[in-house]
N, C-alpha and C. Protein backbone atom coordinates (compact mmCIF):
# COMPACT_ATOMS: atom_id res chain seq x y z
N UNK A 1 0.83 -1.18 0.00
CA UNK A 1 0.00 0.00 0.00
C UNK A 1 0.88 1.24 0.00
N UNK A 2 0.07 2.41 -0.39
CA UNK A 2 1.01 3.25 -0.60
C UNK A 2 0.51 4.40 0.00
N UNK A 3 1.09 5.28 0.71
CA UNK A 3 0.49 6.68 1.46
C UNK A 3 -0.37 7.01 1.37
N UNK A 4 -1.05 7.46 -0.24
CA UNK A 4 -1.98 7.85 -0.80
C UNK A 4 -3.09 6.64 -0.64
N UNK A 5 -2.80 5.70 -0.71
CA UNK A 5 -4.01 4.31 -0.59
C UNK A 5 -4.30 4.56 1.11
N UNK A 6 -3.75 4.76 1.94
CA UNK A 6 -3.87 4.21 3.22
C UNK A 6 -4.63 5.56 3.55
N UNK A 7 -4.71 6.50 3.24
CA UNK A 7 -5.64 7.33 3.48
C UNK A 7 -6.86 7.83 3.54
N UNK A 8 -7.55 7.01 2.34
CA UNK A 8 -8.61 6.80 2.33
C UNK A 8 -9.24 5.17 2.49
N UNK A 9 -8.58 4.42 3.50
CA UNK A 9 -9.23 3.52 4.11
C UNK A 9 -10.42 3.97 5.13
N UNK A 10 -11.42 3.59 5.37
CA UNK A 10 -12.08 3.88 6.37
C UNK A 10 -11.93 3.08 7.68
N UNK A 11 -11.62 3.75 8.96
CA UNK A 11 -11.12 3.23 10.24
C UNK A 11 -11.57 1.81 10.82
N UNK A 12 -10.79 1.12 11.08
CA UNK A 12 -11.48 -0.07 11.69
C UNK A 12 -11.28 0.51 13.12
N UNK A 13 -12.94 -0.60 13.30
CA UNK A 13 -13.24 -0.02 14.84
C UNK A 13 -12.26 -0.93 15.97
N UNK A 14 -11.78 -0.78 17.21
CA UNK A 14 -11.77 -1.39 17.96
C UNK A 14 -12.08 -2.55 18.32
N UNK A 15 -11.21 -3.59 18.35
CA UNK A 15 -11.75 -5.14 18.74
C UNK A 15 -11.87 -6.01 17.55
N UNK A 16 -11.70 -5.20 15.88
CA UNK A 16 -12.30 -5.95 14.71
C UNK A 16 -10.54 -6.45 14.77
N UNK A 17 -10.69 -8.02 14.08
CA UNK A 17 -9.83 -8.46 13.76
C UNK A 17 -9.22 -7.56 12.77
N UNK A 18 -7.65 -7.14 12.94
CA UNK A 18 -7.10 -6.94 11.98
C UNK A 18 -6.89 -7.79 10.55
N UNK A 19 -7.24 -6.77 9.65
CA UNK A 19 -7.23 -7.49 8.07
C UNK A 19 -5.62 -7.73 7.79
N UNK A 20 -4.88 -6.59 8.29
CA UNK A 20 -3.32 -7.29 8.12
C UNK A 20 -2.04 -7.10 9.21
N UNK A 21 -1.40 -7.98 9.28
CA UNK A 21 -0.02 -7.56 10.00
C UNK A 21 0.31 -6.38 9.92
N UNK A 22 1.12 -5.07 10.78
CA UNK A 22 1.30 -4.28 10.87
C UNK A 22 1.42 -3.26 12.18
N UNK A 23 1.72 -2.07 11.35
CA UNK A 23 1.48 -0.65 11.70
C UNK A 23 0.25 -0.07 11.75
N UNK A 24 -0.26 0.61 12.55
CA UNK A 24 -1.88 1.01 12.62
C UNK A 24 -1.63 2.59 13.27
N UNK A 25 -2.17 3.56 13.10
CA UNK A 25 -2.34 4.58 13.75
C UNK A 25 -4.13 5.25 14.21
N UNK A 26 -3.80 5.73 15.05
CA UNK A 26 -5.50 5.89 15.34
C UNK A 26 -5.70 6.98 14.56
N UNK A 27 -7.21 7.17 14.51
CA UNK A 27 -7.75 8.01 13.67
C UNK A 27 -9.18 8.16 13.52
N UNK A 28 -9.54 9.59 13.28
CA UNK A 28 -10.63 9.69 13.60
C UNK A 28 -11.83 8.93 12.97
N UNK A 29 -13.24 9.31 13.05
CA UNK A 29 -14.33 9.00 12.26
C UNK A 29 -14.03 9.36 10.75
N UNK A 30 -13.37 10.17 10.70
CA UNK A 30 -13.18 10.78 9.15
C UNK A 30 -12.06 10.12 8.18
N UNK A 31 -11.53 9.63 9.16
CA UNK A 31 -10.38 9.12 8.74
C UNK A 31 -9.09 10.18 8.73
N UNK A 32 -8.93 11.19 9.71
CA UNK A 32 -7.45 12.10 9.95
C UNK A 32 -6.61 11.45 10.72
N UNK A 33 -5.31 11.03 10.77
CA UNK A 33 -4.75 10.80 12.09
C UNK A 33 -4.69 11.99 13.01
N UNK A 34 -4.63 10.76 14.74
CA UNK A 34 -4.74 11.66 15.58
C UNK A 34 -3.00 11.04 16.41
N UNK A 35 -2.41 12.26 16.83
CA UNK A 35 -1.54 11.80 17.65
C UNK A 35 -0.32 11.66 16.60
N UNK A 36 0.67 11.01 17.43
CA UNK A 36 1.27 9.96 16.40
C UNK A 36 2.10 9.02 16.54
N UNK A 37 1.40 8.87 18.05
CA UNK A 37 1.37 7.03 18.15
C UNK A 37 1.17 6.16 17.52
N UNK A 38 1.17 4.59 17.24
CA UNK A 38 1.61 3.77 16.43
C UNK A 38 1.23 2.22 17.75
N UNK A 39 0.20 1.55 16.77
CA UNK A 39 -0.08 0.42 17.57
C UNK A 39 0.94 -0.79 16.60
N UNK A 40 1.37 -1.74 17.04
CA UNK A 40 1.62 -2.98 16.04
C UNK A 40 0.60 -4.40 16.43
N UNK A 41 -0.04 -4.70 14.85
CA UNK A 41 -1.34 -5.37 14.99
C UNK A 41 -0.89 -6.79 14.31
N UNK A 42 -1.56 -7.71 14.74
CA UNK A 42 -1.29 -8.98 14.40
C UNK A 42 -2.30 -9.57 13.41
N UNK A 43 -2.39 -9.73 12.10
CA UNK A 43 -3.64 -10.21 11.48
C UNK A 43 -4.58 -11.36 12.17
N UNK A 44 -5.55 -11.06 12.22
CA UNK A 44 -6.52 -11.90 12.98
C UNK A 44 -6.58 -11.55 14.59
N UNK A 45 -5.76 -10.46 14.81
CA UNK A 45 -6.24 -10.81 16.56
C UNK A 45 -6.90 -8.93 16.86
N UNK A 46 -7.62 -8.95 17.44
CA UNK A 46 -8.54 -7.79 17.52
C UNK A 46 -7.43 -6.75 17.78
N UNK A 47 -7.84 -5.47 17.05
CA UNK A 47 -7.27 -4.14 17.52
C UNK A 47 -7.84 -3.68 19.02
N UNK A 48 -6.48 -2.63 19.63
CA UNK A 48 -7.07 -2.60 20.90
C UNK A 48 -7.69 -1.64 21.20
N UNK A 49 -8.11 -1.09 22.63
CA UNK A 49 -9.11 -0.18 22.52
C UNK A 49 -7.93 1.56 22.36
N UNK A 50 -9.18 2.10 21.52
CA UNK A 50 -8.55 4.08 20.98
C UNK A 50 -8.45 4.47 22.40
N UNK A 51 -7.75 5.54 22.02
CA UNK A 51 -7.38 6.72 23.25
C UNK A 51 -8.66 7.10 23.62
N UNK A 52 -9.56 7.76 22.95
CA UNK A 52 -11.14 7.91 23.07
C UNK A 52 -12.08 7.35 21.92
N UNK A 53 -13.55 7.63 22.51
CA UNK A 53 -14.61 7.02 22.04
C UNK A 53 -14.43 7.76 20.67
N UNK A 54 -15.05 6.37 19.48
CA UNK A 54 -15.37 7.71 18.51
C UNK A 54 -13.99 7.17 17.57
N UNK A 55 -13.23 6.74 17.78
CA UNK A 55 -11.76 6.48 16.83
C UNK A 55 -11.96 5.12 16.32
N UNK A 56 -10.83 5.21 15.11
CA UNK A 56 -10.83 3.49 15.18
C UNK A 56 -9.10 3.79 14.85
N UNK A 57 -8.50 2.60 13.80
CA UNK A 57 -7.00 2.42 13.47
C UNK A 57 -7.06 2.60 11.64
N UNK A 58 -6.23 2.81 11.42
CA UNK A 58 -5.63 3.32 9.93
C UNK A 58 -4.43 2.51 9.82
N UNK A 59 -4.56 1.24 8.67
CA UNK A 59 -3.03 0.55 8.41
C UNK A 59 -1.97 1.78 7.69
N UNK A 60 -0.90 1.91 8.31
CA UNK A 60 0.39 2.89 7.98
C UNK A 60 1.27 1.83 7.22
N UNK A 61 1.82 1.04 8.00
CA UNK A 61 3.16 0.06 7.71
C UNK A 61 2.90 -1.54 7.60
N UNK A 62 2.23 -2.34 6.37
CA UNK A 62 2.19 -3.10 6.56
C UNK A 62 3.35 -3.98 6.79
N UNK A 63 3.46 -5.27 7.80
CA UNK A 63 4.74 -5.97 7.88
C UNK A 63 4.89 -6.38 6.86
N UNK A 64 6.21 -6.76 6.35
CA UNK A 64 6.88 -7.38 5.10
C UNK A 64 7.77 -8.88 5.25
N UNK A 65 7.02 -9.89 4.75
CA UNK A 65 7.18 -10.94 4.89
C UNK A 65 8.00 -11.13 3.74
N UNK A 66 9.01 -11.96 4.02
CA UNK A 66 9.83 -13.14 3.28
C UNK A 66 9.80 -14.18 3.22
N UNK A 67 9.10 -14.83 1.69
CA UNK A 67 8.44 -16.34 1.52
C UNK A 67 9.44 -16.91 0.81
């Protein structure tokens, strides 16, 4: 993904399984980042809970695997 792609993702909420390995930053309903803290998410295991109500996560850095 590329800067421009990850921007207009719309936020996953809290608790939803992450769709991929990674970098996540919170962010609002609109999709702005807030902060610029940095969660690292495990595909399949729920994102954790936002700083406040009302946020979800934005993939930044997906991990990069070697097959």
């Amino acid at each position: 993904m590329t800067e421009g792609n990850i921007n207009m993702v719309k936020p996953y909420k809290p608790g939803t399984p992450a769709p991929l390995s990674g970098q996540y930053r919170p962010a609002g309903p609109r999709g702005g980042f807030i902060g610029s803290g940095e969660i690292t998410a495990i595909q399949g295991k729920p994102l954790p809970p936002t700083p406040r109500p009302g946020q979800g996560y934005v993939p930044v850095d997906p991990t990069k695997h070697k097959k």
